[in-house]
Protein backbone atom coordinates (compact mmCIF):
# COMPACT_ATOMS: atom_id res chain seq x y z
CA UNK A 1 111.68 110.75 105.20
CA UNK A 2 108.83 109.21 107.19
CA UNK A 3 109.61 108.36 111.18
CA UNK A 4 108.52 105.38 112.68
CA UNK A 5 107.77 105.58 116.23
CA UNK A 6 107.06 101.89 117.08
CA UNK A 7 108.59 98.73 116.24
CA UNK A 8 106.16 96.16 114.52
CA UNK A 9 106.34 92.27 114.36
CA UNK A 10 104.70 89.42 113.88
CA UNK A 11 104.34 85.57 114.91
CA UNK A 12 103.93 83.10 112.10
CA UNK A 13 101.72 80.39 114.23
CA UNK A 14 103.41 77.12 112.02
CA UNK A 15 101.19 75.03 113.75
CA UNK A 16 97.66 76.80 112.51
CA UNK A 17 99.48 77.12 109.17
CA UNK A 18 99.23 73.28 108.65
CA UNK A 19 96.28 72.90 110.38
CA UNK A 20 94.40 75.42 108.25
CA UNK A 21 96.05 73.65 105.28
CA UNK A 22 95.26 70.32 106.10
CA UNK A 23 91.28 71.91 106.69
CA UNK A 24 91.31 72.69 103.37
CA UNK A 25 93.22 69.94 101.48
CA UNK A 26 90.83 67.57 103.19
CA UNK A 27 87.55 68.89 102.17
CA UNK A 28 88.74 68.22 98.38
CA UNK A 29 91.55 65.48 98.97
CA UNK A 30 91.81 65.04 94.74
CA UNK A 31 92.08 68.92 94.10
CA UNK A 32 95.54 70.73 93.15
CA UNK A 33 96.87 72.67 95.86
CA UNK A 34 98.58 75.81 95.04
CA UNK A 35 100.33 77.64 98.30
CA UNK A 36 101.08 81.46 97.31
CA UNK A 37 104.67 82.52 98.55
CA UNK A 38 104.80 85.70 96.40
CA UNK A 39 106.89 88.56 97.79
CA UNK A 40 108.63 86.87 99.92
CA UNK A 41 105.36 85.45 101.36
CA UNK A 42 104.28 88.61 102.00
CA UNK A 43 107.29 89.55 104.31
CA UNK A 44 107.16 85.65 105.87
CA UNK A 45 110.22 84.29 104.63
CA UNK A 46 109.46 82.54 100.84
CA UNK A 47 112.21 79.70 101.57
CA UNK A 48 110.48 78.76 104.86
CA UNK A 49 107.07 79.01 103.67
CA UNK A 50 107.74 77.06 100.63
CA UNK A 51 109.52 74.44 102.28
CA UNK A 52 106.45 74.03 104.54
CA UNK A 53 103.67 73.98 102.16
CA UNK A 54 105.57 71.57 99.65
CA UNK A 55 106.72 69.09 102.40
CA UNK A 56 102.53 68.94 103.39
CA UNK A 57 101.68 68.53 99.51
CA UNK A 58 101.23 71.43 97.43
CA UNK A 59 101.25 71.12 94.38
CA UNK A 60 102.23 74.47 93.60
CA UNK A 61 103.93 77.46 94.77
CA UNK A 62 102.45 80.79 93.53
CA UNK A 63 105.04 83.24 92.69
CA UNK A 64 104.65 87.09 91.41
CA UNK A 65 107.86 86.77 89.08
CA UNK A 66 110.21 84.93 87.14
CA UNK A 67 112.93 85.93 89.83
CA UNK A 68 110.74 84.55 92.81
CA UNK A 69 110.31 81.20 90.89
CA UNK A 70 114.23 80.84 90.49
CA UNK A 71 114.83 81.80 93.79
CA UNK A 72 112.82 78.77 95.04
């Protein structure tokens, strides 16, 4: 069994999440949007980070399986 001798975390900045979205989805305002959520957006919380990315317009959330998609 392997120890772990420190706790780790991390901050999800929301704000620089939308900016850096809105970055993008401006430089090609026409273009498809796909937000990838897979594995639970990579520890993130999937819920939460799809709610966020399809309330600023994606128009898709990239998932890893079946179970993922019907989840969200």
């Amino acid at each position: 069994m392997t120890k772990f001798y420190r706790d780790t975390w991390v901050c999800i900045d929301m704000d620089a999440l939308v900016h850096n979205y809105k970055q993008i989805s401006d430089l090609r305002p026409k273009a498809a949007m796909i937000a990838v959520i897979k594995a639970n957006a990579y520890g993130h919380g999937d819920i939460q980070m799809a709610r966020l990315f399809s309330a600023l317009g994606a128009s898709y959330l990239g998932v890893s399986s079946l179970d993922e998609a019907l989840k969200l």
